[in-house]
Protein backbone atom coordinates (compact mmCIF):
# COMPACT_ATOMS: atom_id res chain seq x y z
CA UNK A 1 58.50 0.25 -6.92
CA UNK A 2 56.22 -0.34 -3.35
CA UNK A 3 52.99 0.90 -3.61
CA UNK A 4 51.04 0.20 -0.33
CA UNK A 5 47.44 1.71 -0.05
CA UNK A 6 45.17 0.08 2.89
CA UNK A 7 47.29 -2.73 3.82
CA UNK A 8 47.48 -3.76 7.18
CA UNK A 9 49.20 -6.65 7.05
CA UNK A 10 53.17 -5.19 7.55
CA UNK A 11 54.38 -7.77 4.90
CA UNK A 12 54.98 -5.01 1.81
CA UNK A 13 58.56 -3.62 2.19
CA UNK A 14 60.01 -5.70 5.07
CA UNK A 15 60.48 -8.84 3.82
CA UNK A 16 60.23 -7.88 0.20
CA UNK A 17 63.75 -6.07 1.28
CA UNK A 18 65.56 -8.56 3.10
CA UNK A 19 64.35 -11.05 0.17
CA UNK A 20 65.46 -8.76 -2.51
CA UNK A 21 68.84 -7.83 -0.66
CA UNK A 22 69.62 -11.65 -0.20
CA UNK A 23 69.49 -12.37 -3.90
CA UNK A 24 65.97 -12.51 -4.62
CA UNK A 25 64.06 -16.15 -4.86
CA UNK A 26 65.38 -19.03 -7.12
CA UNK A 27 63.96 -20.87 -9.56
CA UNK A 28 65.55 -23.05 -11.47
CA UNK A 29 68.42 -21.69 -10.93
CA UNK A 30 67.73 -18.02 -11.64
CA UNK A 31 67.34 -15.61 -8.87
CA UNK A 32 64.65 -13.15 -9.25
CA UNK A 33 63.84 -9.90 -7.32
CA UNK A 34 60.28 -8.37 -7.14
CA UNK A 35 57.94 -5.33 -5.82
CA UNK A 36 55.13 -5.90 -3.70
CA UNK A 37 52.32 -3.45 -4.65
CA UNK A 38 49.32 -3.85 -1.92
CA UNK A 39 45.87 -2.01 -2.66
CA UNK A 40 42.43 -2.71 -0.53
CA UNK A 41 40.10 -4.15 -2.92
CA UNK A 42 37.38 -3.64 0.48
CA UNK A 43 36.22 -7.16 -0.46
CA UNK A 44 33.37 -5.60 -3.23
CA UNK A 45 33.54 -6.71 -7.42
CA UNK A 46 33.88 -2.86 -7.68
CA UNK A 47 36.45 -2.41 -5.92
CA UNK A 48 37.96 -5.32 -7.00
CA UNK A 49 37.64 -3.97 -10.73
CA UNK A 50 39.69 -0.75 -10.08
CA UNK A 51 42.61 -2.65 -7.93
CA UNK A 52 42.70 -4.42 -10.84
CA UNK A 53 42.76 -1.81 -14.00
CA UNK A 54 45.38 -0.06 -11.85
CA UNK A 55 47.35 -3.21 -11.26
CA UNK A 56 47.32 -4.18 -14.61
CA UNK A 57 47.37 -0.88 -16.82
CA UNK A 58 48.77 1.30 -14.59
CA UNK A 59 51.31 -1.15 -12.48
CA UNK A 60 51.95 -3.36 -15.17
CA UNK A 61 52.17 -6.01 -13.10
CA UNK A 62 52.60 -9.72 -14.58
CA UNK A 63 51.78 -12.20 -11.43
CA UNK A 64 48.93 -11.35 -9.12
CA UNK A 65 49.63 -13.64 -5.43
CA UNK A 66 47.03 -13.60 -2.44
CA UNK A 67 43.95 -11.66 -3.57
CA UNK A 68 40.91 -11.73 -1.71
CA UNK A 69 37.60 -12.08 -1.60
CA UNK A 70 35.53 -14.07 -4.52
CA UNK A 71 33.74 -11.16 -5.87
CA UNK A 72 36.57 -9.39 -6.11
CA UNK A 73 39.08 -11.81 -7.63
CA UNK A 74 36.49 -13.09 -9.87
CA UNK A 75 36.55 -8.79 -11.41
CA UNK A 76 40.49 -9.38 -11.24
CA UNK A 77 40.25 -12.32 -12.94
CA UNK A 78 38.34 -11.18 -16.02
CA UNK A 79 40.86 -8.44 -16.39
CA UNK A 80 44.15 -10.35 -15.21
CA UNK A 81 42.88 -13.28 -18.21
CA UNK A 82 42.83 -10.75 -21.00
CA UNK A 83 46.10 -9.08 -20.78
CA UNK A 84 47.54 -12.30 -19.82
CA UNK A 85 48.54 -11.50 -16.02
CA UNK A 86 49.29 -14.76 -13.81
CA UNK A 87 46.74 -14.91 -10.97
CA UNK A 88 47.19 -17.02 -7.55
C-alpha cells in the first residue's frame, strides 16, 4: 500500500522498492518490509489533525517518521498517543 498525496519530495515508492525488494531493513536480526504513505499536512494544526485521523483510522498505520511542522505534529501527536502509534 503507497499512498502519496502532495509530496514532493520523490522518496515514496523509489527507495521504499529497492528497500523492500532487497529484504527489507534489519533489526535484530529480523528483516522487515514497509509502505510509505505521504500526505501534505500544509504545515497548519488542521491540517495536521486530518493527516492524522486518516493515518491512524483509516491507514492504520503503527510508526509515524519525519512529520513536519510543530503545529501540526503537536495535532498528530494527540491522536498518534491515544491509539498508541509510534511518532518520530
Amino acid at each position: 500500500m503507497m499512498r502519496s498525496e502532495g509530496s514532493r519530495g520523490g522518496f515514496p515508492g523509489k527507495n521504499e522498492a529497492a528497500i523492500n525488494k532487497s529484504g527489507g531493513i534489519n533489526i535484530d536480526g529480523k528483516n522487515y518490509t514497509f509502505d510509505v504513505i505521504a500526505y501534505d499536512n500544509k504545515y497548519t494544526a488542521s491540517e495536521g489533525a486530518k493527516v492524522g485521523q486518516a493515518l491512524v483510522n483509516r491507514d492504520g498505520v503503527k510508526y509515524v517518521v519525519f512529520a513536519l511542522g510543530m503545529a501540526p505534529v503537536r495535532a498528530l501527536q494527540a491522536l498518534s498517543e491515544k491509539q498508541g502509534v509510534i511518532l518520530f
